[in-house]
PDB file of N, CA and C in Angstrom:
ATOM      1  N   UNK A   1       0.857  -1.175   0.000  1.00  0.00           N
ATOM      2  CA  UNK A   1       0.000   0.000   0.000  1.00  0.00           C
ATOM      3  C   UNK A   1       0.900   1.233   0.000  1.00  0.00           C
ATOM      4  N   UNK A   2       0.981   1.768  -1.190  1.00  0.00           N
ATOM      5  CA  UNK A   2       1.419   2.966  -1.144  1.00  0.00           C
ATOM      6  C   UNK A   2       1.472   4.237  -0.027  1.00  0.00           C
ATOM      7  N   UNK A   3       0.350   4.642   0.087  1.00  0.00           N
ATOM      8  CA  UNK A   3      -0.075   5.678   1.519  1.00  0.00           C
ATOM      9  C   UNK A   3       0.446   5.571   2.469  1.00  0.00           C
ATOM     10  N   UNK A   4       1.531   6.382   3.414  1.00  0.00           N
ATOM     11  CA  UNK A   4       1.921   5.833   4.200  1.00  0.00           C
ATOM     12  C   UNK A   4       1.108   6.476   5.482  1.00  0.00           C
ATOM     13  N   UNK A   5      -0.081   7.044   5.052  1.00  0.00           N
ATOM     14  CA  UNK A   5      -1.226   7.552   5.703  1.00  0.00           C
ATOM     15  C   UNK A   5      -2.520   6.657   6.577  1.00  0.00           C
ATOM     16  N   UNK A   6      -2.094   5.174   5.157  1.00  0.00           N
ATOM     17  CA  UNK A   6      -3.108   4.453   6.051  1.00  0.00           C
ATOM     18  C   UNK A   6      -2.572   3.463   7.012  1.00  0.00           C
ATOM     19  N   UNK A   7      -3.029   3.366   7.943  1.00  0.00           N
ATOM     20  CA  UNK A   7      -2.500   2.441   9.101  1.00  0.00           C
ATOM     21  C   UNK A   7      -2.272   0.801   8.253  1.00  0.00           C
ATOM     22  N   UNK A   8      -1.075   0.346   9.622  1.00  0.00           N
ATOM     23  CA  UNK A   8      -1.387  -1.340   9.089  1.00  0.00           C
ATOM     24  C   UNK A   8      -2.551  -2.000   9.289  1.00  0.00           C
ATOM     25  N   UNK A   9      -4.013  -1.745  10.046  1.00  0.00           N
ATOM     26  CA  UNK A   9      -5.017  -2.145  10.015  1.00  0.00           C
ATOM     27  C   UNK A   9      -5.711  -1.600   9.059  1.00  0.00           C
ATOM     28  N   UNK A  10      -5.553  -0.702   8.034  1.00  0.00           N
ATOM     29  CA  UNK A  10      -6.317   0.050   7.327  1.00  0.00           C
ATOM     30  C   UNK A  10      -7.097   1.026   7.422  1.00  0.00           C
ATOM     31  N   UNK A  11      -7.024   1.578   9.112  1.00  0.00           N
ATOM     32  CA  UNK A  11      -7.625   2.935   9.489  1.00  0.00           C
ATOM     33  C   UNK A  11      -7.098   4.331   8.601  1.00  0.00           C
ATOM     34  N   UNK A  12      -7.388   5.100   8.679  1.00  0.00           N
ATOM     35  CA  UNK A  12      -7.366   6.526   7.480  1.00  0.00           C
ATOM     36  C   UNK A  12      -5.846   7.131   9.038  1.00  0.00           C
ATOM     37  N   UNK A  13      -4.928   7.388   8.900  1.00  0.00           N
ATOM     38  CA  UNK A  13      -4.116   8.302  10.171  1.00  0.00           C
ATOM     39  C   UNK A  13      -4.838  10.029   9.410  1.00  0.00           C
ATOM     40  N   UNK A  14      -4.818  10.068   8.072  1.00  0.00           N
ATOM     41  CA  UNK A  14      -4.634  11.385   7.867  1.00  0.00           C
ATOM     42  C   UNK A  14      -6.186  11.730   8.457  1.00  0.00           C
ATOM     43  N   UNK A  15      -7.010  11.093   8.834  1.00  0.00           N
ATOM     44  CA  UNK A  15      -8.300  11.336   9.917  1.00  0.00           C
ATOM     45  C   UNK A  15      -8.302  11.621  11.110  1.00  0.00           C
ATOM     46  N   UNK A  16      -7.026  11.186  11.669  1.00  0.00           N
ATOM     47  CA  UNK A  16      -7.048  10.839  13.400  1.00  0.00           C
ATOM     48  C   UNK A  16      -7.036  12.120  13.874  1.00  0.00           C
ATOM     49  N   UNK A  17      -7.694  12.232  14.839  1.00  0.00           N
ATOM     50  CA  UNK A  17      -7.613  13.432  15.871  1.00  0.00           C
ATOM     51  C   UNK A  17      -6.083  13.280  16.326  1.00  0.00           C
ATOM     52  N   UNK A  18      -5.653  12.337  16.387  1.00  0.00           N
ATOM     53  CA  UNK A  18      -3.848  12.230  17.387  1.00  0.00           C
ATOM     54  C   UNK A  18      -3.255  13.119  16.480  1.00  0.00           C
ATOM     55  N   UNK A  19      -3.143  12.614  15.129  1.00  0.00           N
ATOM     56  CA  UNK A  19      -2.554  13.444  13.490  1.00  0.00           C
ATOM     57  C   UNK A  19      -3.226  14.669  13.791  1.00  0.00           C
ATOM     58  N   UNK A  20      -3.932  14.859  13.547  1.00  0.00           N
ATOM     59  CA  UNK A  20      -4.628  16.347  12.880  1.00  0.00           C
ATOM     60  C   UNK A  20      -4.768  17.040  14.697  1.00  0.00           C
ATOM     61  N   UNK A  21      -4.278  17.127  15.965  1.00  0.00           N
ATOM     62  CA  UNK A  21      -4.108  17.530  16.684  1.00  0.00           C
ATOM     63  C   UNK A  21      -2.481  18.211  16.610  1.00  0.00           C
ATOM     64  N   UNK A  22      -1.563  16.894  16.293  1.00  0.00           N
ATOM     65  CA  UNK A  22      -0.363  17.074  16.424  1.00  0.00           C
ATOM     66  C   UNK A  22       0.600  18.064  15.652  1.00  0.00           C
ATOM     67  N   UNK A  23      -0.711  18.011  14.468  1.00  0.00           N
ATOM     68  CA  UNK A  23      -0.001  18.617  13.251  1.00  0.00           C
ATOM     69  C   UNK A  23      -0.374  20.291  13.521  1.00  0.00           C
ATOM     70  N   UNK A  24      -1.481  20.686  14.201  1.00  0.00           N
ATOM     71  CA  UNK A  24      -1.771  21.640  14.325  1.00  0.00           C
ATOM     72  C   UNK A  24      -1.661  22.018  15.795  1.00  0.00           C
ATOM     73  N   UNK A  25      -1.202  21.577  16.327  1.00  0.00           N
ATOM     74  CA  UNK A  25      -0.416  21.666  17.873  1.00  0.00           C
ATOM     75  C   UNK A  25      -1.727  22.280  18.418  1.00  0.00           C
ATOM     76  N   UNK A  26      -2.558  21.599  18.497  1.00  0.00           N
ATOM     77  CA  UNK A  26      -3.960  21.991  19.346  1.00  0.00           C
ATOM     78  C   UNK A  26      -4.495  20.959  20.457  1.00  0.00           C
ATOM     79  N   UNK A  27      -4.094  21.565  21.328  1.00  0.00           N
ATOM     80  CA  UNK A  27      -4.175  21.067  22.906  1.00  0.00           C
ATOM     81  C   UNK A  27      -5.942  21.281  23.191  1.00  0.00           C
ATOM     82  N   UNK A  28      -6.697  21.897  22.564  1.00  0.00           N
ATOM     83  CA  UNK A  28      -8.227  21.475  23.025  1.00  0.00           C
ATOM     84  C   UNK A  28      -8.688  20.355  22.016  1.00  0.00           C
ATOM     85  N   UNK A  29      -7.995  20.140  20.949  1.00  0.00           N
ATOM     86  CA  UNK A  29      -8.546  18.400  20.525  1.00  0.00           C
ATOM     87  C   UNK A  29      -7.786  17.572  21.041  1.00  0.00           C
ATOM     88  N   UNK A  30      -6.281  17.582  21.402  1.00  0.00           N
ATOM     89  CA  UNK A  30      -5.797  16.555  22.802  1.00  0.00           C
ATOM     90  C   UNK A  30      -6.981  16.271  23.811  1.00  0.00           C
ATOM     91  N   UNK A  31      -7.100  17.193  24.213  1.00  0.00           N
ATOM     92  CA  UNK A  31      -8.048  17.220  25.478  1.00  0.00           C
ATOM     93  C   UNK A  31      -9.153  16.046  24.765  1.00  0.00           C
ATOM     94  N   UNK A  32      -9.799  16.626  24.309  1.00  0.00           N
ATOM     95  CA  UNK A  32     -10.911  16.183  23.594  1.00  0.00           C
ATOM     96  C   UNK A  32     -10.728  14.622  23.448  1.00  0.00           C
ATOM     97  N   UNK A  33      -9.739  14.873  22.373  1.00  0.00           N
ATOM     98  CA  UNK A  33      -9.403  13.080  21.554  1.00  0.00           C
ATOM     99  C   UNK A  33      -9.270  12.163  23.125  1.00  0.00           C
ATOM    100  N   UNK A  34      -8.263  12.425  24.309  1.00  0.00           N
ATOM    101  CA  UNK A  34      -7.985  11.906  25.538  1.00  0.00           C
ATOM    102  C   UNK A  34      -9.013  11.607  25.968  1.00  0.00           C
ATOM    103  N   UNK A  35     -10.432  12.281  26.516  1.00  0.00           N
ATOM    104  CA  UNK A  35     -11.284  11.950  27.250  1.00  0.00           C
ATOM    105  C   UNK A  35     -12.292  11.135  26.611  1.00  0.00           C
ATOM    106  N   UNK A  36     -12.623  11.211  24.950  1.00  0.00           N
ATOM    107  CA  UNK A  36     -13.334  10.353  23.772  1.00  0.00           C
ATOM    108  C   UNK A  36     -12.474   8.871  24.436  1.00  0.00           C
ATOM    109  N   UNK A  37     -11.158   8.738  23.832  1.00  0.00           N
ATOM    110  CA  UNK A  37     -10.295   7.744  24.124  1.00  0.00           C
ATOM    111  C   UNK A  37     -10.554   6.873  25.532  1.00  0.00           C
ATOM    112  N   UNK A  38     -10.378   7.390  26.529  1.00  0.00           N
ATOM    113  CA  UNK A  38     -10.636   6.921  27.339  1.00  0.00           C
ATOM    114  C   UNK A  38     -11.516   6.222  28.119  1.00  0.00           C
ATOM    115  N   UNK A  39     -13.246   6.705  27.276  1.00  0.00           N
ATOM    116  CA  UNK A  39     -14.729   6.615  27.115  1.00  0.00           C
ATOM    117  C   UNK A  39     -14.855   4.922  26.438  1.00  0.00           C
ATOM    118  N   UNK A  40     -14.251   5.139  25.287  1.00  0.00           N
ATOM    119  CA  UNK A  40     -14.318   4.051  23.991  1.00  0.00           C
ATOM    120  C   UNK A  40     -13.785   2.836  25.043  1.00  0.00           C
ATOM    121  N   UNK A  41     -12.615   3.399  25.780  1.00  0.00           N
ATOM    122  CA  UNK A  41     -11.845   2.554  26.336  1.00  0.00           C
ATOM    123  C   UNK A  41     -12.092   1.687  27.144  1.00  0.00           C
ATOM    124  N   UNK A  42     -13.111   2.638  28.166  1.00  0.00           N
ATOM    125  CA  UNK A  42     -13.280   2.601  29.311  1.00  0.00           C
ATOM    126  C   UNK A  42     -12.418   2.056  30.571  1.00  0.00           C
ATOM    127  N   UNK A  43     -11.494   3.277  30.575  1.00  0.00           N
ATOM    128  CA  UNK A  43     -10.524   3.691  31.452  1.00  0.00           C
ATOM    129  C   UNK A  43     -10.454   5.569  31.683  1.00  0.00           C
ATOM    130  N   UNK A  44      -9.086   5.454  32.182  1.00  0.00           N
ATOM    131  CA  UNK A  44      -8.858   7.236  32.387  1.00  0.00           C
ATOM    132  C   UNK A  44      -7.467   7.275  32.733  1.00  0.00           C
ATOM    133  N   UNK A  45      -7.073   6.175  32.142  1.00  0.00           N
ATOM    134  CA  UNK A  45      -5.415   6.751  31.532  1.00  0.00           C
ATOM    135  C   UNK A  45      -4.852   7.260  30.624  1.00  0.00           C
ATOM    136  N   UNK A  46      -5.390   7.389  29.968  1.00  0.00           N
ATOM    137  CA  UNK A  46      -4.763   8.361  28.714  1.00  0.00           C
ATOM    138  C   UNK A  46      -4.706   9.977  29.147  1.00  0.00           C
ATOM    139  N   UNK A  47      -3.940  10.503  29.006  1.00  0.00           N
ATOM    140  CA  UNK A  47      -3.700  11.624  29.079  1.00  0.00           C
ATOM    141  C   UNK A  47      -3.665  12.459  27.510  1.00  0.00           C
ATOM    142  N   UNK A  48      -3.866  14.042  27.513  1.00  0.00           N
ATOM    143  CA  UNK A  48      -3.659  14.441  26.360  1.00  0.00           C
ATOM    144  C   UNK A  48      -2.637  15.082  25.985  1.00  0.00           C
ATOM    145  N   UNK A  49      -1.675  15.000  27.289  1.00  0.00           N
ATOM    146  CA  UNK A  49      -0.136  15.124  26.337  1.00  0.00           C
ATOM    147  C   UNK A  49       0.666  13.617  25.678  1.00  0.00           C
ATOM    148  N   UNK A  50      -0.171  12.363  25.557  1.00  0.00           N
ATOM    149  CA  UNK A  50       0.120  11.497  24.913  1.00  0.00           C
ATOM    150  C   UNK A  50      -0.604  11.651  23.553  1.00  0.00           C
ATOM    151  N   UNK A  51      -1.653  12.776  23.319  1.00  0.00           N
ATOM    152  CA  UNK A  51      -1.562  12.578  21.839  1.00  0.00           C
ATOM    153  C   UNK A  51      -0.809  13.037  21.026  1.00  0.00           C
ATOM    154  N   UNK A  52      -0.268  12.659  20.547  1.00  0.00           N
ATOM    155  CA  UNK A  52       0.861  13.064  19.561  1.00  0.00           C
ATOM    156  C   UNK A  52       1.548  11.769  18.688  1.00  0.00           C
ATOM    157  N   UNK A  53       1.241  12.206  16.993  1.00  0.00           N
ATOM    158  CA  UNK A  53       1.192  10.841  16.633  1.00  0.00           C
ATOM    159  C   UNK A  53       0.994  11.740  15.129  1.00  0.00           C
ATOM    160  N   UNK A  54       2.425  10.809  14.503  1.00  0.00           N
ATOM    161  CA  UNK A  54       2.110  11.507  12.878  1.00  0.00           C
ATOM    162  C   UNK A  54       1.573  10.010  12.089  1.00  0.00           C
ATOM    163  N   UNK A  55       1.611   9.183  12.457  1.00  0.00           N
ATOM    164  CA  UNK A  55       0.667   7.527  11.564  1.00  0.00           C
ATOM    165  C   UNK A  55       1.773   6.958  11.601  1.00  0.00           C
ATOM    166  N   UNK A  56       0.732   5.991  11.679  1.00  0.00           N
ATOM    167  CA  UNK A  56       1.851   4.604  12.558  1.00  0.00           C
ATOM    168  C   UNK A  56       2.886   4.330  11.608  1.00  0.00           C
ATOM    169  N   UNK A  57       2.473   4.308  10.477  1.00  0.00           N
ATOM    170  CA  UNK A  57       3.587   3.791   9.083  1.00  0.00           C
ATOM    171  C   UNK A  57       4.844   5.224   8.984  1.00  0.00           C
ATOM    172  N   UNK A  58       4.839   6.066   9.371  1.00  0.00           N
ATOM    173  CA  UNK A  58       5.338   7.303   8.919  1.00  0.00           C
ATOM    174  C   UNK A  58       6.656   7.271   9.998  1.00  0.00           C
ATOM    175  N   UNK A  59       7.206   8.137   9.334  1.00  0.00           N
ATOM    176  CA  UNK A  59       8.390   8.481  10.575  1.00  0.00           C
ATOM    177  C   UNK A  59       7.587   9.572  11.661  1.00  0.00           C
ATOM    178  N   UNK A  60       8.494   9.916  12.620  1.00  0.00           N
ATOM    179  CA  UNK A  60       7.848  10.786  14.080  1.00  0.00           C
ATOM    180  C   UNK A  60       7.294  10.301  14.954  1.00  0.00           C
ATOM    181  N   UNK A  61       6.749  11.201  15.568  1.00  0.00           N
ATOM    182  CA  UNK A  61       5.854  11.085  16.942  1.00  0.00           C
ATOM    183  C   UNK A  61       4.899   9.629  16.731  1.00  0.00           C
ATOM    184  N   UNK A  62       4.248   9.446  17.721  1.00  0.00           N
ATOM    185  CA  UNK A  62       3.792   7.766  18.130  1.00  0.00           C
ATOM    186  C   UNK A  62       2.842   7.933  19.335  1.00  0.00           C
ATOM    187  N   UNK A  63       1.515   7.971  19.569  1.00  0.00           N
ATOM    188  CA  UNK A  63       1.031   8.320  20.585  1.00  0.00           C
ATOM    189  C   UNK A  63       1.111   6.501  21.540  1.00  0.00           C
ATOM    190  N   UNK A  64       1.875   6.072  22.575  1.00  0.00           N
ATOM    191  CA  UNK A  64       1.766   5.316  23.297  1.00  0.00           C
ATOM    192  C   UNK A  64       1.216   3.705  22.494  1.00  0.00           C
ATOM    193  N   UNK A  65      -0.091   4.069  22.546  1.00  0.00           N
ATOM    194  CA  UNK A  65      -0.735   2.929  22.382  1.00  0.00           C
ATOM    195  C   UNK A  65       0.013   2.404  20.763  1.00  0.00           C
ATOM    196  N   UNK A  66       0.284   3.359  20.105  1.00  0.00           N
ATOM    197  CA  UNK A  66       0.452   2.817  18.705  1.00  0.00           C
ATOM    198  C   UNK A  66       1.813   2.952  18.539  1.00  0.00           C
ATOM    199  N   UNK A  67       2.554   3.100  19.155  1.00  0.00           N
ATOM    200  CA  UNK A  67       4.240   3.165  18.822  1.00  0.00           C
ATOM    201  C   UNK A  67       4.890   1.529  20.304  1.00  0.00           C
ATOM    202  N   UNK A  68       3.681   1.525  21.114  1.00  0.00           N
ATOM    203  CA  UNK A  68       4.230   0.069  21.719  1.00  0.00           C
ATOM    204  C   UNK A  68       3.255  -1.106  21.981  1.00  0.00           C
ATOM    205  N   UNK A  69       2.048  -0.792  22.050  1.00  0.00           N
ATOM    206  CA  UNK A  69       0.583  -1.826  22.287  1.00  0.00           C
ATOM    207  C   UNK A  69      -0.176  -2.593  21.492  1.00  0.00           C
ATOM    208  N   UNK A  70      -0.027  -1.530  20.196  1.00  0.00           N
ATOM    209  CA  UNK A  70      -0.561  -2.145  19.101  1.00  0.00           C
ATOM    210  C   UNK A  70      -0.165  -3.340  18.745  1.00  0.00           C
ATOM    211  N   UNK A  71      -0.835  -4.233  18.734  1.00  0.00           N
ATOM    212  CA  UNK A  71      -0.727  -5.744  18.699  1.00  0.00           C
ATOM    213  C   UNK A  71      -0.383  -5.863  16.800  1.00  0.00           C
ATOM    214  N   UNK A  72      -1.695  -4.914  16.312  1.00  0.00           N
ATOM    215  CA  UNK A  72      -1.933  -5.276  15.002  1.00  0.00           C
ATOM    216  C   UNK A  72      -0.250  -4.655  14.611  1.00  0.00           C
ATOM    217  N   UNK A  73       0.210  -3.492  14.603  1.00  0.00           N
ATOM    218  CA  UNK A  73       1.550  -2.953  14.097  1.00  0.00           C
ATOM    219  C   UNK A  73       2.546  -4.074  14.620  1.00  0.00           C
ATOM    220  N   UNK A  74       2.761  -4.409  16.229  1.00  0.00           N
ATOM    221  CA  UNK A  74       3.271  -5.589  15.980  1.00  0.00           C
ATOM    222  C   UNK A  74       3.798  -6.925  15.169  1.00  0.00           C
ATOM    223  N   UNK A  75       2.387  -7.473  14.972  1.00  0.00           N
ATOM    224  CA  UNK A  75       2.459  -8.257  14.026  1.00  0.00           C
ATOM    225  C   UNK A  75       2.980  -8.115  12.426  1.00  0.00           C
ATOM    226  N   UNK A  76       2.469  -7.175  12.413  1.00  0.00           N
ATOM    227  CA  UNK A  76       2.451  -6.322  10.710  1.00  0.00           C
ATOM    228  C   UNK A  76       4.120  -6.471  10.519  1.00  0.00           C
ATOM    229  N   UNK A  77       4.856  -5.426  11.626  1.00  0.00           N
ATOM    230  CA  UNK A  77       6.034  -5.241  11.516  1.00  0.00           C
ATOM    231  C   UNK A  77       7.036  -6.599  11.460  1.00  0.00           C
ATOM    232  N   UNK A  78       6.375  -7.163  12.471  1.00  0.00           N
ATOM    233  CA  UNK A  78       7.322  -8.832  12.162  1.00  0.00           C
ATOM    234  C   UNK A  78       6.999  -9.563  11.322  1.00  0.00           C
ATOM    235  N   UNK A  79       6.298  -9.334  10.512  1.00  0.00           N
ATOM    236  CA  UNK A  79       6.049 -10.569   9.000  1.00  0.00           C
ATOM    237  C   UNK A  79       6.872  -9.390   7.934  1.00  0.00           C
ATOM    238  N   UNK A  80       7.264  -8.166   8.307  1.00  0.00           N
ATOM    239  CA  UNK A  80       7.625  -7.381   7.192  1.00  0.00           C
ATOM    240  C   UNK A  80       6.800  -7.149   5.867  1.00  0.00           C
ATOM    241  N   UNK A  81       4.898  -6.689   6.392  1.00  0.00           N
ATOM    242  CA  UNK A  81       4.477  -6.182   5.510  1.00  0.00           C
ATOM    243  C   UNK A  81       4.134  -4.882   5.493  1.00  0.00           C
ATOM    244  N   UNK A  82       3.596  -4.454   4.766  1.00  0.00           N
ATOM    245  CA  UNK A  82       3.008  -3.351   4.358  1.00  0.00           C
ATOM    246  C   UNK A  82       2.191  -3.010   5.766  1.00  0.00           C
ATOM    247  N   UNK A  83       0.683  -3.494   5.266  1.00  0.00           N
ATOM    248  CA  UNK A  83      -0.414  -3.403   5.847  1.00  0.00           C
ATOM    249  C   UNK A  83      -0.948  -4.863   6.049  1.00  0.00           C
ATOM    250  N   UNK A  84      -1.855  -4.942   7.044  1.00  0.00           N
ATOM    251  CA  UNK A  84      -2.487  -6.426   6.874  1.00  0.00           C
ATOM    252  C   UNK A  84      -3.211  -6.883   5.792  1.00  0.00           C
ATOM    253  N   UNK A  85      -3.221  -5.906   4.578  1.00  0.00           N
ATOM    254  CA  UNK A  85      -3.945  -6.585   3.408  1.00  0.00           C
ATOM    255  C   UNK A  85      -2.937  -7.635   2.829  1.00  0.00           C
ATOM    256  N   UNK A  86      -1.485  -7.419   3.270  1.00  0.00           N
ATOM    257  CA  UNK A  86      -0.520  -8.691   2.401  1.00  0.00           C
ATOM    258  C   UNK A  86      -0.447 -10.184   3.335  1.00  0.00           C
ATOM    259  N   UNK A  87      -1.148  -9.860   4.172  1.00  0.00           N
ATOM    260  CA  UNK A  87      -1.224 -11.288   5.167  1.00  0.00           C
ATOM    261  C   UNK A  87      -2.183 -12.597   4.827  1.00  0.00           C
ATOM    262  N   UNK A  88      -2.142 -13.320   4.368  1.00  0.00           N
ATOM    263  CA  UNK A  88      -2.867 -14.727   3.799  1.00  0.00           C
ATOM    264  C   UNK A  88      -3.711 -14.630   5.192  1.00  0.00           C
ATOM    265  N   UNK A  89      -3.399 -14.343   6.592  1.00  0.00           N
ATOM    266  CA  UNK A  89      -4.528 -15.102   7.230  1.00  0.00           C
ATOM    267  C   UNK A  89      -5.401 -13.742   8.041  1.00  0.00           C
ATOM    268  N   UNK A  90      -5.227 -12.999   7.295  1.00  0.00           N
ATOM    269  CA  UNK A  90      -5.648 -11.967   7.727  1.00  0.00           C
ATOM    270  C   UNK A  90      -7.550 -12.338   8.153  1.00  0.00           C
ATOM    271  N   UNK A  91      -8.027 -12.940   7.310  1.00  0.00           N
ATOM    272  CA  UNK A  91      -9.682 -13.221   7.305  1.00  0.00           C
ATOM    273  C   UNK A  91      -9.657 -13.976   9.090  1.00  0.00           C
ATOM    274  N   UNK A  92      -8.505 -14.378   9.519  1.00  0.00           N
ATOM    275  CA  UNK A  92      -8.439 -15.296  10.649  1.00  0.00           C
ATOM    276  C   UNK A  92      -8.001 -14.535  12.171  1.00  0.00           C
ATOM    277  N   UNK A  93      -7.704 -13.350  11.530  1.00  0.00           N
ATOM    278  CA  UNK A  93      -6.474 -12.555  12.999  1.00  0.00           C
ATOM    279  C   UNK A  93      -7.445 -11.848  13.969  1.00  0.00           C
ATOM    280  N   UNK A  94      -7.239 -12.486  15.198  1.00  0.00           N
ATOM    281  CA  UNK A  94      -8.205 -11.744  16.174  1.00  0.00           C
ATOM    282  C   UNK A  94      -7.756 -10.350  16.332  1.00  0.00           C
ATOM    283  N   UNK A  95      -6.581  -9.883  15.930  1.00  0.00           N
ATOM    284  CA  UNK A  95      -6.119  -8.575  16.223  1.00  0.00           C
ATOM    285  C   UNK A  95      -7.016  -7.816  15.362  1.00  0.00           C
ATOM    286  N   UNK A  96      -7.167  -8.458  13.966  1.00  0.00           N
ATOM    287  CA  UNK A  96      -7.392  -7.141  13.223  1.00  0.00           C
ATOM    288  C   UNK A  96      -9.531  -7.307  13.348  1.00  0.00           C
ATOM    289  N   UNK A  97      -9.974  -8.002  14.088  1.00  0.00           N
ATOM    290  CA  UNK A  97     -11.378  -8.423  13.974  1.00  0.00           C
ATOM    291  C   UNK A  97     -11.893  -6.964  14.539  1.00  0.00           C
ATOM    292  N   UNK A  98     -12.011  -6.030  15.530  1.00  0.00           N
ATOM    293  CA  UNK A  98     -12.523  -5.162  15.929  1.00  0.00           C
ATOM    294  C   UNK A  98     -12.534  -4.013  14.752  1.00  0.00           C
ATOM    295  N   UNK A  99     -10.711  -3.633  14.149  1.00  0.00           N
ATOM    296  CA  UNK A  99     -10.960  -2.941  12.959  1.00  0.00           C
ATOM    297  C   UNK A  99     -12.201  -3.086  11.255  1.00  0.00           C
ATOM    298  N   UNK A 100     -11.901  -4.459  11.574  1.00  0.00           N
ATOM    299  CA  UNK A 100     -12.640  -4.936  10.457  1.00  0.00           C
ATOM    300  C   UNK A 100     -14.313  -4.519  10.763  1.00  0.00           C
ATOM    301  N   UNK A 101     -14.472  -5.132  11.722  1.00  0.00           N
ATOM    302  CA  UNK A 101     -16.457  -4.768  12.010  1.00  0.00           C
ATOM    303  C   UNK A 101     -16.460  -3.158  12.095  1.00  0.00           C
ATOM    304  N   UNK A 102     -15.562  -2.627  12.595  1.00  0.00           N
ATOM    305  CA  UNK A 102     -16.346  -1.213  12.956  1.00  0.00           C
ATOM    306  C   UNK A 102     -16.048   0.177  11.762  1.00  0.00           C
ATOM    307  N   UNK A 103     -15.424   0.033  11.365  1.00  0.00           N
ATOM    308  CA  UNK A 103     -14.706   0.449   9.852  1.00  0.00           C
ATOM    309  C   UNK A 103     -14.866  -0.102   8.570  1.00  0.00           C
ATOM    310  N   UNK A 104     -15.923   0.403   7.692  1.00  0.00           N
ATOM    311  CA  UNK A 104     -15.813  -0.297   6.711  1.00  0.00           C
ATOM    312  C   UNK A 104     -14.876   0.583   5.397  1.00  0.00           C
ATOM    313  N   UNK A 105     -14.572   1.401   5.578  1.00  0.00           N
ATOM    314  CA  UNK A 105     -12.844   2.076   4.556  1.00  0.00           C
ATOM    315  C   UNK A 105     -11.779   1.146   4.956  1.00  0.00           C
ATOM    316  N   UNK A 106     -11.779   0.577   6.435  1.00  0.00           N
ATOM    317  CA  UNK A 106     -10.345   0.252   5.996  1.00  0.00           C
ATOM    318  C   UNK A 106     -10.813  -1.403   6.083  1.00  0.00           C
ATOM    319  N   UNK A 107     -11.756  -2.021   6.069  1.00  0.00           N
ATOM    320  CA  UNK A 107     -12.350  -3.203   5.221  1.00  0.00           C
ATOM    321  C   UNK A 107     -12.142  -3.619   3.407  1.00  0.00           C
ATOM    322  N   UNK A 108     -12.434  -2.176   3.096  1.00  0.00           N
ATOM    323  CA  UNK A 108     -11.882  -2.558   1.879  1.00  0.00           C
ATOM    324  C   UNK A 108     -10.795  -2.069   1.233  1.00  0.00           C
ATOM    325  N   UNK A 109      -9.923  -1.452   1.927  1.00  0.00           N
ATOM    326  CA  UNK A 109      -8.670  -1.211   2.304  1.00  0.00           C
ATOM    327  C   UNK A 109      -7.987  -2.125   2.250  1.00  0.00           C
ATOM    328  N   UNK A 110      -8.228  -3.474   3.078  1.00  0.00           N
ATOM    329  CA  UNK A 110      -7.757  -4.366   3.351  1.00  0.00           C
ATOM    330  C   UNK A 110      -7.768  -5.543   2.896  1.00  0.00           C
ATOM    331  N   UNK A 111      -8.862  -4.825   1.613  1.00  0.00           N
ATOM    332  CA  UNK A 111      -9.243  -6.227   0.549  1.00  0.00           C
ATOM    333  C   UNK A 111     -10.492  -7.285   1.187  1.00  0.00           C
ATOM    334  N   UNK A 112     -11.319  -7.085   1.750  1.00  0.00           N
ATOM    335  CA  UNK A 112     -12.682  -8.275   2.386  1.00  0.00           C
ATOM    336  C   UNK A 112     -13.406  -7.283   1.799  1.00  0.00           C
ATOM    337  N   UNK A 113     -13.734  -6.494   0.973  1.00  0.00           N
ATOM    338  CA  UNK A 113     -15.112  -5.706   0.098  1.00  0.00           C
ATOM    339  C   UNK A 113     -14.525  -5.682  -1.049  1.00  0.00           C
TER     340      UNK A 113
END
């Protein structure tokens, strides 16, 4: 995948509030994106000086979860692909199952549409 915009799960980065906070150094969508985050999460660890994050594929900044947690970048990175669309068992990976149902861009992103 060319873009080095779209995540290895096939999420859009040039969408993310982490990106489009970081890039415009705006500390009331930190705020914002942090307490959303944390909701989805359901926790209240995230803080919003952890957003900061230019996409996972890109060089720079890395907000926490996606520069060490991410299971799916994990994986991605140790088979040495792209994105999970070059993975044969991708239809099978519990990592990428939450992206897949709740996103349908990076569904067919990822080649299942």
């Amino acid at each position: 995948m060319e873009n080095l915009l779209i995540a290895y799960c096939g999420l859009d980065c040039e969408k993310c509030d982490a990106r489009i906070a970081t890039i415009n150094n705006d500390d009331d969508l930190r705020e914002k994106t942090a307490k959303l985050w944390n909701e989805l999460n359901h926790t209240d660890v995230i803080r919003p000086e952890w957003i900061n994050c230019m996409g996972c594929r890109t060089e720079g900044c890395k907000t926490p979860y996606c520069s060490s947690m991410c299971e799916i970048r994990k994986c991605v990175e140790s088979k040495g692909y792209d994105t999970c669309a070059d993975c044969p068992e991708k239809t099978k990976c519990r990592h990428l199952a939450k992206e897949i149902f709740t996103n349908e861009e990076a569904r067919k992103r990822l080649g299942f549409e």
